[in-house]
PDB file of N, CA and C in Angstrom:
ATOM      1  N   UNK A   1     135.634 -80.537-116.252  1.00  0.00           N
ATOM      2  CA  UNK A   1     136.496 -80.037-117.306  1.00  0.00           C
ATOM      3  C   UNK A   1     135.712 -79.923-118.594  1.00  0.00           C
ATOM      4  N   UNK A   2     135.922 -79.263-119.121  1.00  0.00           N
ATOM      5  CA  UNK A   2     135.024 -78.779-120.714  1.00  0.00           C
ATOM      6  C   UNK A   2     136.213 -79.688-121.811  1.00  0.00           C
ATOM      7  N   UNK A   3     135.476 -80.174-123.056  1.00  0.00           N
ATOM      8  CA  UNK A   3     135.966 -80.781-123.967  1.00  0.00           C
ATOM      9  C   UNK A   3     135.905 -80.477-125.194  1.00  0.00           C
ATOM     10  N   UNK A   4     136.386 -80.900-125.852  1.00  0.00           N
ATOM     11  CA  UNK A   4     136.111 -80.381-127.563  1.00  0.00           C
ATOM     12  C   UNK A   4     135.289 -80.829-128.372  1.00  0.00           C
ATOM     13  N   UNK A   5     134.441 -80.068-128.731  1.00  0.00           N
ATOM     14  CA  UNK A   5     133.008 -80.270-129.643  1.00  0.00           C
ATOM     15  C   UNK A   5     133.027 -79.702-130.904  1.00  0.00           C
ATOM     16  N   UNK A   6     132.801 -80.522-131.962  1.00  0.00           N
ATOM     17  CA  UNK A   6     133.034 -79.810-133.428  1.00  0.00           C
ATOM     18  C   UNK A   6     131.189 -78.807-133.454  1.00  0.00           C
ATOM     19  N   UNK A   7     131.684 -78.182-134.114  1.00  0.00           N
ATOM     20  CA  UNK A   7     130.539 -77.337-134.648  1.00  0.00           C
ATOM     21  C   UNK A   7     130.319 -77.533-136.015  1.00  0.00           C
ATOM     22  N   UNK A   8     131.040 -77.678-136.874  1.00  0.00           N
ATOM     23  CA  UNK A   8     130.869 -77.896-137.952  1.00  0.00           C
ATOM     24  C   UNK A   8     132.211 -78.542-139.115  1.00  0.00           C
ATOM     25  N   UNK A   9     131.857 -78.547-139.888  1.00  0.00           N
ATOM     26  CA  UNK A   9     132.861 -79.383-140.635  1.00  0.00           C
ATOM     27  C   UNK A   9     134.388 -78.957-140.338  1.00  0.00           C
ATOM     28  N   UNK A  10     134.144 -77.657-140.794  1.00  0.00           N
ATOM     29  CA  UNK A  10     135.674 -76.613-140.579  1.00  0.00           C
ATOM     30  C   UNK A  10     136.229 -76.002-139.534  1.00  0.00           C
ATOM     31  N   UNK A  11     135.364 -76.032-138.608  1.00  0.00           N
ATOM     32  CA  UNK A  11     135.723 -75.543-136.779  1.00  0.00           C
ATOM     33  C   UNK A  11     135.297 -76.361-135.363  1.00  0.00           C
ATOM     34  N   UNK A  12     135.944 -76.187-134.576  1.00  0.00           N
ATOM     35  CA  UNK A  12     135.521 -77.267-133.651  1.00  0.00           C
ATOM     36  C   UNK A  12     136.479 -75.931-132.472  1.00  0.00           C
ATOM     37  N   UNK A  13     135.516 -76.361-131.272  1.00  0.00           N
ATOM     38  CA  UNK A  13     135.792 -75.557-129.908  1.00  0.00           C
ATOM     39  C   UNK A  13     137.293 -76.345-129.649  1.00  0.00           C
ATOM     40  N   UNK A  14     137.901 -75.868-129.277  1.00  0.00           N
ATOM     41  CA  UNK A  14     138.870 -76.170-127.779  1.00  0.00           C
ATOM     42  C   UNK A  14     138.565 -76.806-126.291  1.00  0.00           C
ATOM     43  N   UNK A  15     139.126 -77.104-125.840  1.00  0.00           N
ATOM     44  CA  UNK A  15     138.797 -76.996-124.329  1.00  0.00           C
ATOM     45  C   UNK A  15     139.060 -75.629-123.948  1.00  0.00           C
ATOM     46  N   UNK A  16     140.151 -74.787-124.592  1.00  0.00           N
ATOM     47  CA  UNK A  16     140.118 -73.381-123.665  1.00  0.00           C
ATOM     48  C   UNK A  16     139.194 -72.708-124.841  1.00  0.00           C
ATOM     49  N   UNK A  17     138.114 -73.355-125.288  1.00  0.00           N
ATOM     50  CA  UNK A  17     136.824 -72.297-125.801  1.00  0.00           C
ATOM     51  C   UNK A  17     137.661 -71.323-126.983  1.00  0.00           C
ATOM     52  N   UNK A  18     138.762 -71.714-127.508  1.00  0.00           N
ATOM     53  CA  UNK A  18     139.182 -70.495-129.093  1.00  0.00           C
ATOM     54  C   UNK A  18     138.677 -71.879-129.994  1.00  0.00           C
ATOM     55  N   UNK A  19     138.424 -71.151-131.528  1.00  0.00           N
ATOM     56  CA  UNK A  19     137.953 -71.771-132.177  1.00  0.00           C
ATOM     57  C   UNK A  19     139.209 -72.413-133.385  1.00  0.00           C
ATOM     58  N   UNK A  20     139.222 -73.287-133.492  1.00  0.00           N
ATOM     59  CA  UNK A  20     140.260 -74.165-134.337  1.00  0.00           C
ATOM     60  C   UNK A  20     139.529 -73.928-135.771  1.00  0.00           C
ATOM     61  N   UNK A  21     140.723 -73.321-136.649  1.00  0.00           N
ATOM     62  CA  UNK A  21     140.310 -72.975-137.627  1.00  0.00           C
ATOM     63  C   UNK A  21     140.904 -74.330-138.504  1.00  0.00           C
ATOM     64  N   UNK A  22     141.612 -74.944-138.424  1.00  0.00           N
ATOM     65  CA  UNK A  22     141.922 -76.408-139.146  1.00  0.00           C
ATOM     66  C   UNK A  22     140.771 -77.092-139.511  1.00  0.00           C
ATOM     67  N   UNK A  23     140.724 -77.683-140.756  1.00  0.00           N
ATOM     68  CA  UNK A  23     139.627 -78.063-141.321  1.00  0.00           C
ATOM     69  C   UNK A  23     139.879 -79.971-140.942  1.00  0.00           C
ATOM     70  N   UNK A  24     138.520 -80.221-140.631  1.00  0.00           N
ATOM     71  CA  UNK A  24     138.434 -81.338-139.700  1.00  0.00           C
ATOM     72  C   UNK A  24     138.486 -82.641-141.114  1.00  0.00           C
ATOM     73  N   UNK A  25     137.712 -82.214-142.287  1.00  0.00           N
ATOM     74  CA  UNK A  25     138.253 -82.772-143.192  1.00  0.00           C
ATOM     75  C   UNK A  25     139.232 -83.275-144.051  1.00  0.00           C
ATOM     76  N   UNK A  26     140.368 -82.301-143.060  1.00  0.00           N
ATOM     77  CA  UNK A  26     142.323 -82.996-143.555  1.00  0.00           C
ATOM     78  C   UNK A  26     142.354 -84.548-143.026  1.00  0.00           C
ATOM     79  N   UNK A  27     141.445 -84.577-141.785  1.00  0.00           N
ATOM     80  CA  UNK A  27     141.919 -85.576-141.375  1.00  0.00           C
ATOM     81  C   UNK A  27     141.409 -87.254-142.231  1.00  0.00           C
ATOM     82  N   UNK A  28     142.127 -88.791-142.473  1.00  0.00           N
ATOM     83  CA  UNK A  28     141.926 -89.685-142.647  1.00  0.00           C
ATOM     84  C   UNK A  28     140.999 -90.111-142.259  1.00  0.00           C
ATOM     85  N   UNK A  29     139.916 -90.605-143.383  1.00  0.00           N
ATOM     86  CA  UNK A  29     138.125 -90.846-142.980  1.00  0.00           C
ATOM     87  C   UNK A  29     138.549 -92.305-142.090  1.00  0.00           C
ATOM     88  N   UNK A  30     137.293 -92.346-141.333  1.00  0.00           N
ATOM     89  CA  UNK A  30     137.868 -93.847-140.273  1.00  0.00           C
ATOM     90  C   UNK A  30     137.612 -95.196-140.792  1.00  0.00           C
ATOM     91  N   UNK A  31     137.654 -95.617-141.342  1.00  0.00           N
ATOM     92  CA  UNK A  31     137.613 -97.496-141.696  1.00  0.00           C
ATOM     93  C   UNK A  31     137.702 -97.964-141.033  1.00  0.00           C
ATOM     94  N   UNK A  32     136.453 -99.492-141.391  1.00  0.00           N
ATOM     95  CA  UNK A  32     136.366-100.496-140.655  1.00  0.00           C
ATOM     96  C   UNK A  32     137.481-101.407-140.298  1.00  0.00           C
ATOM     97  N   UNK A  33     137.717-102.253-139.397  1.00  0.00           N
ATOM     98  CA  UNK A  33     138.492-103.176-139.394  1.00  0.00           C
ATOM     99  C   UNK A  33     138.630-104.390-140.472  1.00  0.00           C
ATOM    100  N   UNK A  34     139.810-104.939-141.012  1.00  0.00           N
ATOM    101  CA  UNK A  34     139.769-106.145-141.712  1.00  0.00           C
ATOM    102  C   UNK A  34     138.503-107.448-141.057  1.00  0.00           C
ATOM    103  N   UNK A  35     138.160-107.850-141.748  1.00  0.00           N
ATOM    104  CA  UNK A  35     137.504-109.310-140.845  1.00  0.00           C
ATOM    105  C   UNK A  35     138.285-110.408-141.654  1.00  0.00           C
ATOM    106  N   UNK A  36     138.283-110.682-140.589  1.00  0.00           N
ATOM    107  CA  UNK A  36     139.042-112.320-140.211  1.00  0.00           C
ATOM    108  C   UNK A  36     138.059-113.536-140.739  1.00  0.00           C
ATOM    109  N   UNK A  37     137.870-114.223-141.665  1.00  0.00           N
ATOM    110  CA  UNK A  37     137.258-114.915-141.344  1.00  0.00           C
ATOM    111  C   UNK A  37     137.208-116.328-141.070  1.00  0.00           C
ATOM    112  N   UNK A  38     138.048-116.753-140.308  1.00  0.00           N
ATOM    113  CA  UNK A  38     137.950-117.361-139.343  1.00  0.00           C
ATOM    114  C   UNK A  38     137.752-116.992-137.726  1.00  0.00           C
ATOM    115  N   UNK A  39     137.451-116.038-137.794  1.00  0.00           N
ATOM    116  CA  UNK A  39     137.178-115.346-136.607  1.00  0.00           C
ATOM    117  C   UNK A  39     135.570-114.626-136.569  1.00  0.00           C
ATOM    118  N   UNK A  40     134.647-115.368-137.677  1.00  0.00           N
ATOM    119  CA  UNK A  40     133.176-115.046-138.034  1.00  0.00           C
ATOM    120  C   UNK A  40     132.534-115.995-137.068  1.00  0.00           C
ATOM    121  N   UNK A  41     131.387-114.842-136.119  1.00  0.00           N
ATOM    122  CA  UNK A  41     130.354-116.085-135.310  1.00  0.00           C
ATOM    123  C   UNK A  41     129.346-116.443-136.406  1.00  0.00           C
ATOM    124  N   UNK A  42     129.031-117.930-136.473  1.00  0.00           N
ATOM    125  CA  UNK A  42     127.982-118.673-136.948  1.00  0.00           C
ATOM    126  C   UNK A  42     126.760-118.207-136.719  1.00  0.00           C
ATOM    127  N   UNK A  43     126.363-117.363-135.892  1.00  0.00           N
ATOM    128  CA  UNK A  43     124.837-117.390-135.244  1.00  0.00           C
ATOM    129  C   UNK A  43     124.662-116.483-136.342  1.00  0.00           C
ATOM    130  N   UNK A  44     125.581-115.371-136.766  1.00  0.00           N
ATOM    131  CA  UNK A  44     125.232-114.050-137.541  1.00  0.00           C
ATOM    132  C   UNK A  44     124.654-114.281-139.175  1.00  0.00           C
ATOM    133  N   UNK A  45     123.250-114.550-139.054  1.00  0.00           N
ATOM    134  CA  UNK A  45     122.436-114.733-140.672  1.00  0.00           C
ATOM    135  C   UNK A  45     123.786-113.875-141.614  1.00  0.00           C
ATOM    136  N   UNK A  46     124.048-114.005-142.698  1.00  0.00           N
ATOM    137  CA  UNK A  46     124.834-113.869-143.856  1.00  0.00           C
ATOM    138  C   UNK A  46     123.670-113.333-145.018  1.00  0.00           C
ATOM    139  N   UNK A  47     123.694-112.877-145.829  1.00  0.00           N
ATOM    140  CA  UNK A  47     123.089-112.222-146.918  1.00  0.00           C
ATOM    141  C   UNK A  47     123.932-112.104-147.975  1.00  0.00           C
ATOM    142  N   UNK A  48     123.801-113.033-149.362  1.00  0.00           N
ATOM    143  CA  UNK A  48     124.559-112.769-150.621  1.00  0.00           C
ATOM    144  C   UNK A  48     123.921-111.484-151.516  1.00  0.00           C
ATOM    145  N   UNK A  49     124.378-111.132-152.331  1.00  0.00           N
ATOM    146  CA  UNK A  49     123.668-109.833-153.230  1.00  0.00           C
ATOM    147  C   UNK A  49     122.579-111.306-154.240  1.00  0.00           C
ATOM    148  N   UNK A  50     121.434-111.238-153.886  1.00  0.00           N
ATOM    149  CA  UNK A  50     120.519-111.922-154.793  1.00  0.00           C
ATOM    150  C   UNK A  50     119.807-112.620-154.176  1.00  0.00           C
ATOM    151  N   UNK A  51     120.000-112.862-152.638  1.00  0.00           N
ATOM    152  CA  UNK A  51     119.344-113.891-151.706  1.00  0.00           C
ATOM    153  C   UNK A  51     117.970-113.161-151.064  1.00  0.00           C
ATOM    154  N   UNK A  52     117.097-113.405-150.980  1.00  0.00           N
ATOM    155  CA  UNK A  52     116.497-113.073-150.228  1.00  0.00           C
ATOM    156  C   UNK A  52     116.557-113.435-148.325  1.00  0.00           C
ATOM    157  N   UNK A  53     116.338-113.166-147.438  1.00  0.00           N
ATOM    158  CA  UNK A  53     116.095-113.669-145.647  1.00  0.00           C
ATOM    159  C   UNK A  53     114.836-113.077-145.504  1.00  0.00           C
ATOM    160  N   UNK A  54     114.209-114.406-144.639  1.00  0.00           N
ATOM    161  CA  UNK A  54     113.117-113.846-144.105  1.00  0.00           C
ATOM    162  C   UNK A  54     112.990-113.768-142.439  1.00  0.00           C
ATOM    163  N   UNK A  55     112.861-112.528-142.124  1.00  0.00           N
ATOM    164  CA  UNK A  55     112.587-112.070-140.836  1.00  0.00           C
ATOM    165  C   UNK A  55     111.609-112.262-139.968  1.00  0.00           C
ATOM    166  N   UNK A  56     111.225-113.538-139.997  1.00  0.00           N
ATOM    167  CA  UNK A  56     110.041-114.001-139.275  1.00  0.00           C
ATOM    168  C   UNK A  56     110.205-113.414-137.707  1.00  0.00           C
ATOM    169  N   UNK A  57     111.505-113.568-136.866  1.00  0.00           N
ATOM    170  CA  UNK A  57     111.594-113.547-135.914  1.00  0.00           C
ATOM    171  C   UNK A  57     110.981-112.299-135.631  1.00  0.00           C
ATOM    172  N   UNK A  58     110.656-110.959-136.288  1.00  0.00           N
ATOM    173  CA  UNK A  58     110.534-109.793-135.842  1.00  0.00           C
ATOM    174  C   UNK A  58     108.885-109.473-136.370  1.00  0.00           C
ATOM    175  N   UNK A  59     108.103-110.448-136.459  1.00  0.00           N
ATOM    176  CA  UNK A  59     107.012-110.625-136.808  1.00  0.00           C
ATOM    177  C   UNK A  59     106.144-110.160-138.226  1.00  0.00           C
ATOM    178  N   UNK A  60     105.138-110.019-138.562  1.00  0.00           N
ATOM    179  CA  UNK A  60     104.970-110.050-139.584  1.00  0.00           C
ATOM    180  C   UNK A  60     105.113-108.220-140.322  1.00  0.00           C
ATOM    181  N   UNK A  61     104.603-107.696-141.377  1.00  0.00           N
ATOM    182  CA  UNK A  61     105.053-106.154-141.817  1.00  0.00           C
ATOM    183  C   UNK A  61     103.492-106.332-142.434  1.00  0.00           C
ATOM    184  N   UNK A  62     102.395-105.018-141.707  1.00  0.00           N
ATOM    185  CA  UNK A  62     101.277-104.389-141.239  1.00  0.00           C
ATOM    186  C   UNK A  62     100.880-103.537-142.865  1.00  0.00           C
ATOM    187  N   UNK A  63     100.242-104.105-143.636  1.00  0.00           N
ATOM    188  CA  UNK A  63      99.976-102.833-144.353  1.00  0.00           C
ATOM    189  C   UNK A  63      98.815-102.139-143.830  1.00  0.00           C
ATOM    190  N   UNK A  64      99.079-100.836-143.532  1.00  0.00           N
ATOM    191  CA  UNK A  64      98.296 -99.775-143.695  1.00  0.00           C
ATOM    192  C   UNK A  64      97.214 -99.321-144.592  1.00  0.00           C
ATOM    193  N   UNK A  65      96.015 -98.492-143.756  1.00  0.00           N
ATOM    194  CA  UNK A  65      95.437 -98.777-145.492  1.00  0.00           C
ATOM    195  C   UNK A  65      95.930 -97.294-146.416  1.00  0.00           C
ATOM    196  N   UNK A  66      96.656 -96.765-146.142  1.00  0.00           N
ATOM    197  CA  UNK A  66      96.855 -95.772-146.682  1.00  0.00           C
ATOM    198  C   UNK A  66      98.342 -96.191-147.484  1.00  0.00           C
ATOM    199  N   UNK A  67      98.789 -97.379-147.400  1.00  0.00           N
ATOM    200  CA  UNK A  67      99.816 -98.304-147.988  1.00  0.00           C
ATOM    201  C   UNK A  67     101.260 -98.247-147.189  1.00  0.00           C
ATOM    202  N   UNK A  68     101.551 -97.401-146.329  1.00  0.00           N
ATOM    203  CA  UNK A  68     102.048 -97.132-145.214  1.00  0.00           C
ATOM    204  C   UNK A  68     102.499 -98.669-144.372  1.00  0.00           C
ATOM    205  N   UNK A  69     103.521 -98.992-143.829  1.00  0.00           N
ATOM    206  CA  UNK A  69     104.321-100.529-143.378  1.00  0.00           C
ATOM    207  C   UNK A  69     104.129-100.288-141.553  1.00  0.00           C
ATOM    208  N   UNK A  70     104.090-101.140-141.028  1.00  0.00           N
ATOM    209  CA  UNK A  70     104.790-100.900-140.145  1.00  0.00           C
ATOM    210  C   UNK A  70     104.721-102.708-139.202  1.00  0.00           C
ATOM    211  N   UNK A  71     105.094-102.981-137.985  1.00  0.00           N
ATOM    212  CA  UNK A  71     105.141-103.871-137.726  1.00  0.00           C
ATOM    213  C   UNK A  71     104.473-103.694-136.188  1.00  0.00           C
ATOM    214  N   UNK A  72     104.382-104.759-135.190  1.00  0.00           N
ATOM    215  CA  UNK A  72     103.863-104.670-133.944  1.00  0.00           C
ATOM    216  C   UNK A  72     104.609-104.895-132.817  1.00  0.00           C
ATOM    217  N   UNK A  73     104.779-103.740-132.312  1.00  0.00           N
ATOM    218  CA  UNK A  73     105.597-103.651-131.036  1.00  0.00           C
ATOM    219  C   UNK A  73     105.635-104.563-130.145  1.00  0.00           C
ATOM    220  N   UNK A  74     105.216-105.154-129.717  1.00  0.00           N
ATOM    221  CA  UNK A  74     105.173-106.244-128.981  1.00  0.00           C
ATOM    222  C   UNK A  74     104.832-107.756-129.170  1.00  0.00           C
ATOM    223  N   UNK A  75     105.555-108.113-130.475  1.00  0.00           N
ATOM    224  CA  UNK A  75     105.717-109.144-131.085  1.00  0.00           C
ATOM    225  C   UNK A  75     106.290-109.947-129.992  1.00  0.00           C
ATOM    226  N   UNK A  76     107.463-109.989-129.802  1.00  0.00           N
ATOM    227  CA  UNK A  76     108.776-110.452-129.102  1.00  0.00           C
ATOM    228  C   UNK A  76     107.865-111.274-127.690  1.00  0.00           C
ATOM    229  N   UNK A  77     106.948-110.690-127.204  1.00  0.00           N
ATOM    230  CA  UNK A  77     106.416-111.262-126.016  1.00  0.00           C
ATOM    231  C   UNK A  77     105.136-111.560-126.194  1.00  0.00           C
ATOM    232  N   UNK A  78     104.317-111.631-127.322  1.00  0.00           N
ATOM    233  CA  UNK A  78     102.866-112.583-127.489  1.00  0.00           C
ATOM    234  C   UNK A  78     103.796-113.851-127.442  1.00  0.00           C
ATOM    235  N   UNK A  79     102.205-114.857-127.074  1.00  0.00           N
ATOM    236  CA  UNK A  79     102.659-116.091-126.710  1.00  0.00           C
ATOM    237  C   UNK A  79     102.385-116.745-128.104  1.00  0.00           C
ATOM    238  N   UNK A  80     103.042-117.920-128.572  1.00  0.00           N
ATOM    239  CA  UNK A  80     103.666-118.673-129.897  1.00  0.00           C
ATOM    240  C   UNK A  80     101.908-118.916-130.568  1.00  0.00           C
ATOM    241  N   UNK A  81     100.998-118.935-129.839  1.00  0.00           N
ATOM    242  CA  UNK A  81      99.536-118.919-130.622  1.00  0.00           C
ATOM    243  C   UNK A  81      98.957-117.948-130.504  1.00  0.00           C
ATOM    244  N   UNK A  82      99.645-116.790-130.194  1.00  0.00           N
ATOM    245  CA  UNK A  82      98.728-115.457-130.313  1.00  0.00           C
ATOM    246  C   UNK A  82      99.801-115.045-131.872  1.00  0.00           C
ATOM    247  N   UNK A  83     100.441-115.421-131.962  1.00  0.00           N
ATOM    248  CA  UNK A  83     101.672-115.547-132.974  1.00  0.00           C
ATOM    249  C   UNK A  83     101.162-115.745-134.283  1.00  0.00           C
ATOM    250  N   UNK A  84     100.441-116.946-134.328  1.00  0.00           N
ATOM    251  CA  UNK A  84     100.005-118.173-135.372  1.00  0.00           C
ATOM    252  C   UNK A  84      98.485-116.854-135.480  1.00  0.00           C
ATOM    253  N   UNK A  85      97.763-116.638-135.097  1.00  0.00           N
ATOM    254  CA  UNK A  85      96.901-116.327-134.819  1.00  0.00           C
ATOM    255  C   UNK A  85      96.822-114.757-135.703  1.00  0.00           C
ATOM    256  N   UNK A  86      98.082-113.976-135.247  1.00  0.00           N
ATOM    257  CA  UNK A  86      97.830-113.175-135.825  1.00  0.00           C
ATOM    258  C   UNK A  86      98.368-112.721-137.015  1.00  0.00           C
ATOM    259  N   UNK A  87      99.541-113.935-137.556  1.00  0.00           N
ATOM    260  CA  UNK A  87     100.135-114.213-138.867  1.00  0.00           C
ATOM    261  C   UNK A  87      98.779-114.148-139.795  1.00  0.00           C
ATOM    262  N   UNK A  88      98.164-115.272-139.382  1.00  0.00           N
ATOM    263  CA  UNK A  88      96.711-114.861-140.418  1.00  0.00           C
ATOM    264  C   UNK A  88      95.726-114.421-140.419  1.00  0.00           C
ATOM    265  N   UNK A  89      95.770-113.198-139.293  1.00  0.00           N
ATOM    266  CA  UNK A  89      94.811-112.271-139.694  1.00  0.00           C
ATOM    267  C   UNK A  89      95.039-111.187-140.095  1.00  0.00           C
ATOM    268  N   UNK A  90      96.599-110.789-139.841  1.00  0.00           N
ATOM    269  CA  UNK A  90      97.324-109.765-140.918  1.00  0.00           C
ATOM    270  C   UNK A  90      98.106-110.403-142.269  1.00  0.00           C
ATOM    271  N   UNK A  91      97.897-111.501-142.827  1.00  0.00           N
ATOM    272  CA  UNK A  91      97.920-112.220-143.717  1.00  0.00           C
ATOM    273  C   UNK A  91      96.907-111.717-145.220  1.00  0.00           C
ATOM    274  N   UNK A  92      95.559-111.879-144.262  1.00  0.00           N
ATOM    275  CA  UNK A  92      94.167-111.778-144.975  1.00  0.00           C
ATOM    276  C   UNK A  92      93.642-110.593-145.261  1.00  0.00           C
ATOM    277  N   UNK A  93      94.473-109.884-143.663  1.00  0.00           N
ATOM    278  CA  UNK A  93      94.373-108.071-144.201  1.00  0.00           C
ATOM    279  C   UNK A  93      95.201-107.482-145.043  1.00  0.00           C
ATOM    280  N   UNK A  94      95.795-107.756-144.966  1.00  0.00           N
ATOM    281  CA  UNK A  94      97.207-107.553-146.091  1.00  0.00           C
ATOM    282  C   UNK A  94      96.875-107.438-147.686  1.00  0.00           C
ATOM    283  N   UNK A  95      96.837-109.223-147.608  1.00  0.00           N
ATOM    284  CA  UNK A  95      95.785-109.044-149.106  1.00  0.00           C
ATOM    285  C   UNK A  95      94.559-108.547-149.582  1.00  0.00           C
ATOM    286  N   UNK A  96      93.743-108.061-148.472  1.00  0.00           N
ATOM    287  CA  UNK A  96      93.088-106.796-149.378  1.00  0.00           C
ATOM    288  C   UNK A  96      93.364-105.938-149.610  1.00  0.00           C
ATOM    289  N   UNK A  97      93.923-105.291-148.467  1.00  0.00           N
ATOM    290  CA  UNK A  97      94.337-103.968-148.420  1.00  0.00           C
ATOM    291  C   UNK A  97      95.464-103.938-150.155  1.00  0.00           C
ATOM    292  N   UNK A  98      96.326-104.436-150.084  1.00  0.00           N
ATOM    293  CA  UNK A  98      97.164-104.676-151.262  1.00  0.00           C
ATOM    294  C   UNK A  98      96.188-104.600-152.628  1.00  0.00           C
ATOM    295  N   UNK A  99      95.136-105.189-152.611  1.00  0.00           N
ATOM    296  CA  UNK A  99      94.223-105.143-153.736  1.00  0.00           C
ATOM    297  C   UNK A  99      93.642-103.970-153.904  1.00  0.00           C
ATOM    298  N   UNK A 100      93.108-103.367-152.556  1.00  0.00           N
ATOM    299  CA  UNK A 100      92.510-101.963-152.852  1.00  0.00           C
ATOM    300  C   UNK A 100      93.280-101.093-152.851  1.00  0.00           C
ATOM    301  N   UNK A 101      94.711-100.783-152.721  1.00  0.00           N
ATOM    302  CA  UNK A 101      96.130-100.120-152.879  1.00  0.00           C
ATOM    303  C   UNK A 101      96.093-100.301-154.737  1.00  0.00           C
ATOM    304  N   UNK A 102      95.975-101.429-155.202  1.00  0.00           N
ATOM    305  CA  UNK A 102      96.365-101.537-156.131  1.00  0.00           C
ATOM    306  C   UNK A 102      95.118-101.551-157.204  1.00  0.00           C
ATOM    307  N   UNK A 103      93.926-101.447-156.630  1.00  0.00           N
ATOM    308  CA  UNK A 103      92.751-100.953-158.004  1.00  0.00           C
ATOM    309  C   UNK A 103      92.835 -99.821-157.587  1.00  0.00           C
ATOM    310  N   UNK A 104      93.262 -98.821-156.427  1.00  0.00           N
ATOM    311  CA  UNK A 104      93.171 -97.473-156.561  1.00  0.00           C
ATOM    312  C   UNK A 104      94.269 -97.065-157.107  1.00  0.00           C
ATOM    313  N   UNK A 105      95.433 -97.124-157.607  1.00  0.00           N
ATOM    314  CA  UNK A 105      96.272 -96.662-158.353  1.00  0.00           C
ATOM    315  C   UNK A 105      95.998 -97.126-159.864  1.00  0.00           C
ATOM    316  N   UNK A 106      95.049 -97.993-159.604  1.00  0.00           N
ATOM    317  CA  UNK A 106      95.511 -98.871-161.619  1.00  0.00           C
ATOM    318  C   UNK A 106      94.278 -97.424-161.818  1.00  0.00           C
ATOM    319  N   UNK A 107      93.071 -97.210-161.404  1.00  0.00           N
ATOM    320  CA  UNK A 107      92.091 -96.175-161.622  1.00  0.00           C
ATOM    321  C   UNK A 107      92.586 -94.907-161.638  1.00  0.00           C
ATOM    322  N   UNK A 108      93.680 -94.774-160.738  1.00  0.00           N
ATOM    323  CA  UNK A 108      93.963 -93.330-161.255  1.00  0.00           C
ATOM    324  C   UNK A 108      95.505 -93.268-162.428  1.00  0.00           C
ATOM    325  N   UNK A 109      95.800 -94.505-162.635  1.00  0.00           N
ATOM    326  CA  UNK A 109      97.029 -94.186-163.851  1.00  0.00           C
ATOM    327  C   UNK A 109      95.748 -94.586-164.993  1.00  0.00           C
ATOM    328  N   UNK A 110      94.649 -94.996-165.359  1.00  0.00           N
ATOM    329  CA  UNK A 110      93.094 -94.729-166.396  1.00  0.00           C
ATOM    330  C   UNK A 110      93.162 -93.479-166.183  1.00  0.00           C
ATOM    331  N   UNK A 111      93.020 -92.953-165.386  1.00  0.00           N
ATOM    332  CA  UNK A 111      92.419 -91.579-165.309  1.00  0.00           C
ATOM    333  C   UNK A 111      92.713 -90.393-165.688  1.00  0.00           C
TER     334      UNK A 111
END
């Protein structure tokens, strides 16, 4: 059976394929549910506006030398001292790279 697929904001197919000229935007935008909270799981980290969290679990964040982020795919399954291991050697790379990120911009805002 064929179903109904919007095309765009203001038209959307049918199942019998004519085009619905009703604008899909009459309709009530969807909202979240109330939360309960007493009905909040504990495991779920919380974040206030001013707090910082640190995401250790998802391993450390790679600067690039072109200043570019990224992290290492296969964090989740090195073993807990390949872990330790490579906290500080992208630790040590980090902070240069960050230094030479940052005398090459202080040289070109001189410049």
């Amino acid at each position: 059976d064929s179903f109904a697929a919007s095309q765009d904001s203001s038209k959307k197919i049918t199942s019998s394929n004519e085009i619905d000229e009703t604008s899909v935007n009459d309709q009530a935008p969807l909202q979240l549910p109330p939360v309960n909270p007493n009905n909040v799981n504990k495991d779920i980290k919380t974040l206030k506006f001013g707090e910082a969290m640190k995401l250790d679990e998802m391993g450390p964040i790679i600067i690039n030398t072109d200043g570019t982020t990224r992290r290492i795919d296969n964090w989740d399954i090195l073993t807990e001292r390949e872990q330790e291991v490579t906290w500080r050697r992208i630790k040590k790379r980090n902070a240069e790279r960050r230094k030479m990120l940052e005398e090459k911009d202080n040289a070109q805002n001189e410049g």
